[in-house]
PDB file of N, CA and C in Angstrom:
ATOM      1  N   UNK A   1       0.846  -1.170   0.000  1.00  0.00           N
ATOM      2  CA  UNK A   1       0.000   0.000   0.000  1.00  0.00           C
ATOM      3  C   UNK A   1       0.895   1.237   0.000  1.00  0.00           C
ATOM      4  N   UNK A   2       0.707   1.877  -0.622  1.00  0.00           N
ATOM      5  CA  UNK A   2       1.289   3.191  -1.012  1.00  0.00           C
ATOM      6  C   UNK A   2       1.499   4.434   0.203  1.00  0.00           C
ATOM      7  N   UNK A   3       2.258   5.177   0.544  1.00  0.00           N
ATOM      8  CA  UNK A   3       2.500   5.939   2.053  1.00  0.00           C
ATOM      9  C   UNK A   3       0.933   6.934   2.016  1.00  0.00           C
ATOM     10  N   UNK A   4       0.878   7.426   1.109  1.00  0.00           N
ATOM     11  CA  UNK A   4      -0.416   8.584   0.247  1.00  0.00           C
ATOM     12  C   UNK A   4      -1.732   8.012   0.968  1.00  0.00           C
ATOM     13  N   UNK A   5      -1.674   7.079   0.163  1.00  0.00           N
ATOM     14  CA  UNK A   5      -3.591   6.009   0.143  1.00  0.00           C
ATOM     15  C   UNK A   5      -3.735   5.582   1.597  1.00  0.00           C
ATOM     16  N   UNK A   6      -2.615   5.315   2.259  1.00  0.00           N
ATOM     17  CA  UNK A   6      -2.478   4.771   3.698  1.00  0.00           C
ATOM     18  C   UNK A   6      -2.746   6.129   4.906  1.00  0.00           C
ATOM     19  N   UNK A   7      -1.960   6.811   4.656  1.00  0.00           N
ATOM     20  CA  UNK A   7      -2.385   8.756   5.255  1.00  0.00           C
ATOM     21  C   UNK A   7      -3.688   8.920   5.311  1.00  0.00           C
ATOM     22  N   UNK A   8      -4.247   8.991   3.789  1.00  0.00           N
ATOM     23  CA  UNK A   8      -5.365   9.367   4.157  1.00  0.00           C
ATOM     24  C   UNK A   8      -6.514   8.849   4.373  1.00  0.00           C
ATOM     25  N   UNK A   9      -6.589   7.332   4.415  1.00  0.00           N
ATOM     26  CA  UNK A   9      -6.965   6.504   5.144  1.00  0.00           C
ATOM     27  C   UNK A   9      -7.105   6.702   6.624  1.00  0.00           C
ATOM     28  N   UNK A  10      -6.004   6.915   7.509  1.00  0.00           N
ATOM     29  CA  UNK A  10      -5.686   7.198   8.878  1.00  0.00           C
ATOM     30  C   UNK A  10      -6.325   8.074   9.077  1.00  0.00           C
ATOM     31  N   UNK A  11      -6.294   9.204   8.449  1.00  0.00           N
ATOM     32  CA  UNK A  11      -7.106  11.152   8.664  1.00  0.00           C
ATOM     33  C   UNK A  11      -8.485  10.762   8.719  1.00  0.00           C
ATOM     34  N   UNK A  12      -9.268  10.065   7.452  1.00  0.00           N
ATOM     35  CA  UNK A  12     -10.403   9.779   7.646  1.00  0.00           C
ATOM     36  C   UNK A  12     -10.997   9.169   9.037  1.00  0.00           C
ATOM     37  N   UNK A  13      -9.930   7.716   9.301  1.00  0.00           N
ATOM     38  CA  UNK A  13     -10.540   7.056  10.313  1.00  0.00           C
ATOM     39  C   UNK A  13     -10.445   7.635  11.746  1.00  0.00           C
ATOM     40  N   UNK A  14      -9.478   8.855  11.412  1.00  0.00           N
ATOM     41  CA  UNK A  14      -9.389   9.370  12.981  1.00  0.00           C
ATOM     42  C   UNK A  14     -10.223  10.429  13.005  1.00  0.00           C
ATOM     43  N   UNK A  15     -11.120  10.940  11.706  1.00  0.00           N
ATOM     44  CA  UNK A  15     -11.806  12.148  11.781  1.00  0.00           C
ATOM     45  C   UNK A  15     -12.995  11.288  12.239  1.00  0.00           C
ATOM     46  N   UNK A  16     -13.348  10.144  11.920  1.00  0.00           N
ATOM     47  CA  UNK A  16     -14.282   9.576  12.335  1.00  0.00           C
ATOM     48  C   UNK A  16     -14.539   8.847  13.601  1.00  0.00           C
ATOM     49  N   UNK A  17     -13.977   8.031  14.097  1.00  0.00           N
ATOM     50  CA  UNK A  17     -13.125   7.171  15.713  1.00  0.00           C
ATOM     51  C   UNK A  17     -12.663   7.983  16.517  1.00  0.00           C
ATOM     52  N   UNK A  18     -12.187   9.347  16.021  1.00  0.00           N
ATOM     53  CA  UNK A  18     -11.274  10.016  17.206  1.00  0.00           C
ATOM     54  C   UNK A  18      -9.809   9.607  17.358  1.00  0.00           C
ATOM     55  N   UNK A  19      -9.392  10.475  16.934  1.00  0.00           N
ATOM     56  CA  UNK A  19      -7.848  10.345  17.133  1.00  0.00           C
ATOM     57  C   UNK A  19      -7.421   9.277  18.289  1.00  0.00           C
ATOM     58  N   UNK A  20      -7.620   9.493  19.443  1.00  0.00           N
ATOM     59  CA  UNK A  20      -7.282   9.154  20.836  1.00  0.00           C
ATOM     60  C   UNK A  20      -7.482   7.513  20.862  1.00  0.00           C
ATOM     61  N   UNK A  21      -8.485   6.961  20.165  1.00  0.00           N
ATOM     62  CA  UNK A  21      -9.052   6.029  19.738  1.00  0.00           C
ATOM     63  C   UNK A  21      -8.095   5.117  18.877  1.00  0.00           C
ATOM     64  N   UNK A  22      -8.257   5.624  17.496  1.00  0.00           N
ATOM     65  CA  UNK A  22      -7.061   5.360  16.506  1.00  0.00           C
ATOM     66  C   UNK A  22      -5.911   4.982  17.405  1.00  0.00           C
ATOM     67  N   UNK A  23      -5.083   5.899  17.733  1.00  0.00           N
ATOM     68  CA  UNK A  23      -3.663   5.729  18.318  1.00  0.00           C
ATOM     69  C   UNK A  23      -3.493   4.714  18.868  1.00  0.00           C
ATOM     70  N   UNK A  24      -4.482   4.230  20.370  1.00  0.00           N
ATOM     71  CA  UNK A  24      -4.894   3.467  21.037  1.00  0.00           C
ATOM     72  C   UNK A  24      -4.517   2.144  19.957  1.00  0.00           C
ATOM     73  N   UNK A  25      -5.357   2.081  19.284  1.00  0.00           N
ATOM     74  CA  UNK A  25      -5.757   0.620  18.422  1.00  0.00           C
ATOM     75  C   UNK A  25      -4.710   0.316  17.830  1.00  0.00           C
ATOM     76  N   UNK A  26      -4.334   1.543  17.293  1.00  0.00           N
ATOM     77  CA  UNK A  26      -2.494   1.037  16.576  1.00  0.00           C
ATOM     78  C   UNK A  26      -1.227   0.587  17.281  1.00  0.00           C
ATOM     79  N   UNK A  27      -1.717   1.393  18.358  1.00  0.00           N
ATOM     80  CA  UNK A  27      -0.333   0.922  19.489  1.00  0.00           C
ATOM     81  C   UNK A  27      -0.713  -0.154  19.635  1.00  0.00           C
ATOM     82  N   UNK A  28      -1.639  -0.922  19.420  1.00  0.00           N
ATOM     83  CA  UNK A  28      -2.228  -2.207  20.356  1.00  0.00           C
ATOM     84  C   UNK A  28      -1.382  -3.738  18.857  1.00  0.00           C
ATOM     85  N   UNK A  29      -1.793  -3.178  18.197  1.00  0.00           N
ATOM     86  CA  UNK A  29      -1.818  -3.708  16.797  1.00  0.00           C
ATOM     87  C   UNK A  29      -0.394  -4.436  16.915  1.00  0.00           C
ATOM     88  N   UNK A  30      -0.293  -5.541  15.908  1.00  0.00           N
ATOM     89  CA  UNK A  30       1.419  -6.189  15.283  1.00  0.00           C
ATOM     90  C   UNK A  30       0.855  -6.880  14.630  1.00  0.00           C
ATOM     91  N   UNK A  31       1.470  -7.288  13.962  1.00  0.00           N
ATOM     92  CA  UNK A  31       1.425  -8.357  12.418  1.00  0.00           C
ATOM     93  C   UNK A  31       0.674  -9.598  12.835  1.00  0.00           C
ATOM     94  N   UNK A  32       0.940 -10.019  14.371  1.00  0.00           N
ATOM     95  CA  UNK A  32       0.284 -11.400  14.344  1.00  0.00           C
ATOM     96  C   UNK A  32      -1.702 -11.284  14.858  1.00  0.00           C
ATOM     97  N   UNK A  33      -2.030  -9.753  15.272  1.00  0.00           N
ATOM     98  CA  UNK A  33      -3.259  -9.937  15.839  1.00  0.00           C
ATOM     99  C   UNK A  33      -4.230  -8.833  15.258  1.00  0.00           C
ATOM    100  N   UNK A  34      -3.557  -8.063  14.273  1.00  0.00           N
ATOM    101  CA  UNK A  34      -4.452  -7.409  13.750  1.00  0.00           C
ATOM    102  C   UNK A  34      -5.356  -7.963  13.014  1.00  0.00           C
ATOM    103  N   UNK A  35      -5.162  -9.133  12.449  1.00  0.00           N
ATOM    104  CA  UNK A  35      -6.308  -9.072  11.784  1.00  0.00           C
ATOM    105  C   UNK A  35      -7.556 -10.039  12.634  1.00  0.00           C
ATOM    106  N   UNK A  36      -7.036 -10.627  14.059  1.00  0.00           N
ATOM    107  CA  UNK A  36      -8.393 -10.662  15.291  1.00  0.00           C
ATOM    108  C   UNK A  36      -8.886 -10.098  16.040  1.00  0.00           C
ATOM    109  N   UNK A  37      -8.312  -8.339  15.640  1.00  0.00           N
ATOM    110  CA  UNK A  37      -8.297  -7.515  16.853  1.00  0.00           C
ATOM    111  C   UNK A  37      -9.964  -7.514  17.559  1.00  0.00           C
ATOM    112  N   UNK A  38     -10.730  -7.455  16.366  1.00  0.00           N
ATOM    113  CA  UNK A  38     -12.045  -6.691  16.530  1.00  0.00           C
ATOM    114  C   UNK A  38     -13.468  -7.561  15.962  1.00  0.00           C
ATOM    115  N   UNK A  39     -12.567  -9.329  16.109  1.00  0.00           N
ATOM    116  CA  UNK A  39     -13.794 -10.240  16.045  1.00  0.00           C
ATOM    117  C   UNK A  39     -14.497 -10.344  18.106  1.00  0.00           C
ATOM    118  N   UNK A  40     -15.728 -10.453  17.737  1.00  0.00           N
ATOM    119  CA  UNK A  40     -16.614 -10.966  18.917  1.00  0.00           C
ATOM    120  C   UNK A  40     -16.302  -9.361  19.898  1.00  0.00           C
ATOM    121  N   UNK A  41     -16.278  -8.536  19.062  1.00  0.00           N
ATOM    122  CA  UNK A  41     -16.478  -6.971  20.434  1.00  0.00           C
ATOM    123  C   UNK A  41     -17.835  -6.655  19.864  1.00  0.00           C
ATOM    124  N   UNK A  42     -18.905  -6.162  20.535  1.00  0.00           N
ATOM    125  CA  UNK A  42     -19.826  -5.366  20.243  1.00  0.00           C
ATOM    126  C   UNK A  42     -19.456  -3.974  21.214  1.00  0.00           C
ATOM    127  N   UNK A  43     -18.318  -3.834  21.814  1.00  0.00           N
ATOM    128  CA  UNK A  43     -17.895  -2.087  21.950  1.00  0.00           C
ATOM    129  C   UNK A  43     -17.012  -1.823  20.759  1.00  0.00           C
ATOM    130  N   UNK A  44     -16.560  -2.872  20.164  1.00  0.00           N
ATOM    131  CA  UNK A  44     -16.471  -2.121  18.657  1.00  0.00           C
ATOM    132  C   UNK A  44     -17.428  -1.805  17.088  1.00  0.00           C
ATOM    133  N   UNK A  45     -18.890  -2.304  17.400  1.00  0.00           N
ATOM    134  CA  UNK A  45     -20.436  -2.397  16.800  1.00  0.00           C
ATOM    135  C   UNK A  45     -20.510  -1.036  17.139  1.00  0.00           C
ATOM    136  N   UNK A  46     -20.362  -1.011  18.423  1.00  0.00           N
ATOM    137  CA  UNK A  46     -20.839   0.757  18.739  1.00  0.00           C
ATOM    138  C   UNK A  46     -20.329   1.557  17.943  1.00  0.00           C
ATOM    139  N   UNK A  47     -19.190   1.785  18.137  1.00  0.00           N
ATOM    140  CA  UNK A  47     -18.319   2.491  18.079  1.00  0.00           C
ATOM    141  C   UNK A  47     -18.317   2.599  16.297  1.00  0.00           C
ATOM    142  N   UNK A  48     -18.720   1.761  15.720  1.00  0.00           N
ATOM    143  CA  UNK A  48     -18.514   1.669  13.886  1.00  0.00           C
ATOM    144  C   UNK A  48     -19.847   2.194  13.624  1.00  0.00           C
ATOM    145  N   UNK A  49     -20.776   2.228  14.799  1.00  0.00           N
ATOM    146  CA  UNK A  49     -22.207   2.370  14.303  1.00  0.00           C
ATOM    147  C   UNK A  49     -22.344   3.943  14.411  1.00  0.00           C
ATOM    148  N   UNK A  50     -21.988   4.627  15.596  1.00  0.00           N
ATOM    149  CA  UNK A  50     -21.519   6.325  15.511  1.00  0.00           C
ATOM    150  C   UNK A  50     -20.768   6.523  14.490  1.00  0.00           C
ATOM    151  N   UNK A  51     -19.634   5.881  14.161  1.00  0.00           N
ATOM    152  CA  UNK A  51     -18.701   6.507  12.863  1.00  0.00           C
ATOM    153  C   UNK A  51     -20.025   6.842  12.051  1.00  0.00           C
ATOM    154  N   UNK A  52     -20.641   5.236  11.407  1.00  0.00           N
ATOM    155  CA  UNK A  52     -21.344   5.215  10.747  1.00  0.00           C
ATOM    156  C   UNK A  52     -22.437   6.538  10.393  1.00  0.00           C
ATOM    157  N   UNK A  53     -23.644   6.704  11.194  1.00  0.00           N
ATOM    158  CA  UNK A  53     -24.317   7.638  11.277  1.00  0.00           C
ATOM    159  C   UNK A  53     -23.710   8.944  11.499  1.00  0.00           C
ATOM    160  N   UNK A  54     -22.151   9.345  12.111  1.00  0.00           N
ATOM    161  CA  UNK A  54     -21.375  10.696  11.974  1.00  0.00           C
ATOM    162  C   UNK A  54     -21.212  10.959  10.680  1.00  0.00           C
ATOM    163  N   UNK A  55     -21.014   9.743   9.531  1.00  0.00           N
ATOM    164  CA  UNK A  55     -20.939   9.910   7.794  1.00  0.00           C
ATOM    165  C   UNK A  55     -22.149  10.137   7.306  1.00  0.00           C
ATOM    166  N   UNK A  56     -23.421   9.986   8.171  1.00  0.00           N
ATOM    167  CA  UNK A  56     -24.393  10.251   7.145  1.00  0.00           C
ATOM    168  C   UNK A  56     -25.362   8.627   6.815  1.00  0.00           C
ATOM    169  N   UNK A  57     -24.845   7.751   7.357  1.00  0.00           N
ATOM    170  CA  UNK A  57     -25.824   6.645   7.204  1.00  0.00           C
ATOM    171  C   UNK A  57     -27.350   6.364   8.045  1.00  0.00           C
ATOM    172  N   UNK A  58     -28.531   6.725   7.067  1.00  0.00           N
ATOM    173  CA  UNK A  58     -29.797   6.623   8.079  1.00  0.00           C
ATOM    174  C   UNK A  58     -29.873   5.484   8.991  1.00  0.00           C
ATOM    175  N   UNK A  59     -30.992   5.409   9.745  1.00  0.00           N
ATOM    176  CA  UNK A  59     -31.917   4.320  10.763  1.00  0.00           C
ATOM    177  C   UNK A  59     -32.088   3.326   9.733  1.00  0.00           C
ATOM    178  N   UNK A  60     -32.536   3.564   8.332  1.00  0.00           N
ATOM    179  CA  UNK A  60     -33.477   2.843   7.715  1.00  0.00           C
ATOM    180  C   UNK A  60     -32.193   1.921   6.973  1.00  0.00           C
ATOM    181  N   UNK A  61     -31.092   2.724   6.579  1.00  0.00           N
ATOM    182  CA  UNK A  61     -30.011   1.286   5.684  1.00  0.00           C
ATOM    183  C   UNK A  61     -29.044   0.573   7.408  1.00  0.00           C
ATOM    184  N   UNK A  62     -29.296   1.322   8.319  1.00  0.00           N
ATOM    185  CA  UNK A  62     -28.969   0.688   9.290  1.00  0.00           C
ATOM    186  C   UNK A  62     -29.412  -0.661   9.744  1.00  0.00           C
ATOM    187  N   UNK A  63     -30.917  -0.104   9.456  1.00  0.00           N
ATOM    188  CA  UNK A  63     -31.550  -1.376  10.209  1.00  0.00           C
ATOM    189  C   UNK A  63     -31.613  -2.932   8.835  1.00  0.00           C
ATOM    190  N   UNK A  64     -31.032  -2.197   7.738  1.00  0.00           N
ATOM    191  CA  UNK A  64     -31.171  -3.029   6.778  1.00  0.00           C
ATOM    192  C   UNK A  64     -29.585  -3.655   6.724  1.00  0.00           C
ATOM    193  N   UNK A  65     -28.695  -3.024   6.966  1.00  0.00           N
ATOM    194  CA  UNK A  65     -28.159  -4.207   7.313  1.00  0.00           C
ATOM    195  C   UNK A  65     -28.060  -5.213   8.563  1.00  0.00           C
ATOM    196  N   UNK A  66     -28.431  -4.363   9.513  1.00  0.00           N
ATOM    197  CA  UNK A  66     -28.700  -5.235  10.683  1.00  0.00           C
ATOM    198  C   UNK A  66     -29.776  -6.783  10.314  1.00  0.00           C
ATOM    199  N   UNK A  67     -30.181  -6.793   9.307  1.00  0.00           N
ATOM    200  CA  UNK A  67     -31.212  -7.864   8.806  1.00  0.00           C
ATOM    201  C   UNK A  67     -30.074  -8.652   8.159  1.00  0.00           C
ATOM    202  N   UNK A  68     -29.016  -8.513   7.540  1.00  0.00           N
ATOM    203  CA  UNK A  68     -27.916  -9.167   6.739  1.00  0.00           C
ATOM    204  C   UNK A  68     -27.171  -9.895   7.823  1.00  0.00           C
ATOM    205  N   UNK A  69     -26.594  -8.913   8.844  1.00  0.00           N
ATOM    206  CA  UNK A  69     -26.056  -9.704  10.013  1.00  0.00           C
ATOM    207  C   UNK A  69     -26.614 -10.298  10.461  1.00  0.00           C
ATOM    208  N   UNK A  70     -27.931 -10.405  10.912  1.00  0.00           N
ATOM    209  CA  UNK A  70     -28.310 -11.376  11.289  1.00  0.00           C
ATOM    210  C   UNK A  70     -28.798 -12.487  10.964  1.00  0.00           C
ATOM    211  N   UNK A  71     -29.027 -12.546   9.509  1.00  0.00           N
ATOM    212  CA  UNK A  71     -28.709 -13.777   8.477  1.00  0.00           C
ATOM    213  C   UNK A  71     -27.451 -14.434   8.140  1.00  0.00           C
ATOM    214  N   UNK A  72     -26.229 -13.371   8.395  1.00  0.00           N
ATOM    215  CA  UNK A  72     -25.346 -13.935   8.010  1.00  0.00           C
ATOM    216  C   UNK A  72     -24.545 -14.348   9.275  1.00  0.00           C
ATOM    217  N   UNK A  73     -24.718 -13.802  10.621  1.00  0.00           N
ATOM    218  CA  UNK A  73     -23.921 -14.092  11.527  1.00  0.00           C
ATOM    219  C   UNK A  73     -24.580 -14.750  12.708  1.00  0.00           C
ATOM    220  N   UNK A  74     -25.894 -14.702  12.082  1.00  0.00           N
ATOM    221  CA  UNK A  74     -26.546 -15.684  13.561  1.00  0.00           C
ATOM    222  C   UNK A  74     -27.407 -14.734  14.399  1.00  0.00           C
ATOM    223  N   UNK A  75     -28.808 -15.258  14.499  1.00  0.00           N
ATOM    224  CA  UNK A  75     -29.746 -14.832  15.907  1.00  0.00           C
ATOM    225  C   UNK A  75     -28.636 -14.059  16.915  1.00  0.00           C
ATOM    226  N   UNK A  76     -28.051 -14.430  17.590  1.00  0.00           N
ATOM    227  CA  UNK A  76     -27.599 -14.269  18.619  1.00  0.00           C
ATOM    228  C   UNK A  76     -27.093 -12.625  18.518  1.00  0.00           C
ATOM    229  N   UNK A  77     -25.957 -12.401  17.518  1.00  0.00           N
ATOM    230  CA  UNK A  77     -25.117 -11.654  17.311  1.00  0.00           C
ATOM    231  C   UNK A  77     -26.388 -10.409  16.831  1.00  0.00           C
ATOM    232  N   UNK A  78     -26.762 -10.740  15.576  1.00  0.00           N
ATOM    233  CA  UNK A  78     -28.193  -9.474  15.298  1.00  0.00           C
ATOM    234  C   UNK A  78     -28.935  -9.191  16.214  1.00  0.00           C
ATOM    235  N   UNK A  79     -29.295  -9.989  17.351  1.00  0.00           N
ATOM    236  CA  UNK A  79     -30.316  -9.457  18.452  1.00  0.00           C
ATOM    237  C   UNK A  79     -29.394  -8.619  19.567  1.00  0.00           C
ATOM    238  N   UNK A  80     -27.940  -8.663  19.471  1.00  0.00           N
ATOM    239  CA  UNK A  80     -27.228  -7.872  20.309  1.00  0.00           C
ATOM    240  C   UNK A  80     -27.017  -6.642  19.286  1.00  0.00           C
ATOM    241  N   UNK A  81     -26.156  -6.715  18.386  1.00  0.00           N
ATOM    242  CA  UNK A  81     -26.295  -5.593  17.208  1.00  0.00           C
ATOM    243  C   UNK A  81     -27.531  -4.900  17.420  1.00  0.00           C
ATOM    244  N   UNK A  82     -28.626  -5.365  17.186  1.00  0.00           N
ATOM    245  CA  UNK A  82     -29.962  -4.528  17.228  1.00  0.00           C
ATOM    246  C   UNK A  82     -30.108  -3.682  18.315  1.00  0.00           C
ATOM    247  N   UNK A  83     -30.105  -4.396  19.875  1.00  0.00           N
ATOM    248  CA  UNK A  83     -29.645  -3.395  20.993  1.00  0.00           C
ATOM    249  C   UNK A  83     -28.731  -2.316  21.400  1.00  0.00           C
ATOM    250  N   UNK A  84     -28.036  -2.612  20.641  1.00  0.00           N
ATOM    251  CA  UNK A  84     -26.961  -1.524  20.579  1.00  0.00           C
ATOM    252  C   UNK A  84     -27.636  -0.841  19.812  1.00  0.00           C
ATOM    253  N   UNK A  85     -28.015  -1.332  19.110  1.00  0.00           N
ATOM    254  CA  UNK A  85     -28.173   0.184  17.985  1.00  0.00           C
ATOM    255  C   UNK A  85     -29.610   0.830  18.128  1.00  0.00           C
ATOM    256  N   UNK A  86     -30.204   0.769  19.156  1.00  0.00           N
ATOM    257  CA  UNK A  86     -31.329   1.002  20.030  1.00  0.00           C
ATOM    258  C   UNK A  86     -30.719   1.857  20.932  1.00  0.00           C
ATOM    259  N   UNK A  87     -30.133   1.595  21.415  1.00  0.00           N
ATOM    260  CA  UNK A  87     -28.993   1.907  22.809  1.00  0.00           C
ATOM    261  C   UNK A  87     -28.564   3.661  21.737  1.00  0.00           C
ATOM    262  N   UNK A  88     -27.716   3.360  20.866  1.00  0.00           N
ATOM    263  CA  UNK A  88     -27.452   4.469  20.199  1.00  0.00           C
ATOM    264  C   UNK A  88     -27.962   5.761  19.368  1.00  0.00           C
ATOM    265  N   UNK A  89     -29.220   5.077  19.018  1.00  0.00           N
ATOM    266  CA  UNK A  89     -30.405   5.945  18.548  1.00  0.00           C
ATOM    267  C   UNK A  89     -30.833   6.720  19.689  1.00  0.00           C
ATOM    268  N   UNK A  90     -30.919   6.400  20.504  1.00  0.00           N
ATOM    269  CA  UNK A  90     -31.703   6.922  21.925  1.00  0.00           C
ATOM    270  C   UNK A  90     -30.969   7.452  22.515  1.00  0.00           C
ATOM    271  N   UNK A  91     -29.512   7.535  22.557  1.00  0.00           N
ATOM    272  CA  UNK A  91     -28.737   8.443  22.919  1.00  0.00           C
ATOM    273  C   UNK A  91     -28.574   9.917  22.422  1.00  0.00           C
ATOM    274  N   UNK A  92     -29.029   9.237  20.752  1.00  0.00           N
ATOM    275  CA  UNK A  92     -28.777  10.512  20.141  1.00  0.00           C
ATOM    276  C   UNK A  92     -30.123  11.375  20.030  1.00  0.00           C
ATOM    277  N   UNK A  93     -31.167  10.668  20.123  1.00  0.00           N
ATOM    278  CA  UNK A  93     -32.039  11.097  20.443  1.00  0.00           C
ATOM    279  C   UNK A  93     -32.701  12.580  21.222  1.00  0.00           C
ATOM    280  N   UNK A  94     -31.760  12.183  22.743  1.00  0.00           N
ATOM    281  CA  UNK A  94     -31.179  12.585  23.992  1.00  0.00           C
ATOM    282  C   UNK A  94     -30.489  13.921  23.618  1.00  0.00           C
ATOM    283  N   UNK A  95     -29.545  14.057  22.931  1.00  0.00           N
ATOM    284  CA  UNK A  95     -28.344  14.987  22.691  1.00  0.00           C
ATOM    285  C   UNK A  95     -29.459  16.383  21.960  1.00  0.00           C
TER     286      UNK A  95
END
């Protein structure tokens, strides 16, 4: 990957996650666990689901993929996904 495409990659994800966040995750990161960092967290669901709606994604393609995950990843996982993202609507609600 190119130094350029990789930069502004980072700018985006920290304009979105929060810097403080980012840093965090990278310091955490090495070759052997990045790519399990962020199976089985739903504080990282949250956290992609604010990015998400901070870009501009409605309730309505939200809840439409929340119907995919939970076809594709199982009852279990979509009925927690769904709470959260109940949990997050209503926060913002709030604000």
């Amino acid at each position: 990957m190119d130094k350029e495409r990789f930069d502004k990659g980072l700018a985006k994800r920290k304009a979105v996650l929060g810097e403080a966040y980012v840093e965090k995750s990278l310091a955490q990161a090495d070759d052997f666990n990045r790519p399990f960092q962020e199976l089985d967290r739903m504080h990282e669901w949250e956290l992609h689901l604010k990015g998400a709606l901070k870009n501009g994604v409605t309730k309505d393609e939200i809840q439409a993929v929340l119907h995919q995950v939970t076809i594709y990843c199982g009852v279990p996982v979509g009925v927690e996904c769904f709470r959260i993202a109940r949990k997050v609507f209503a926060e913002q609600a709030a604000d």
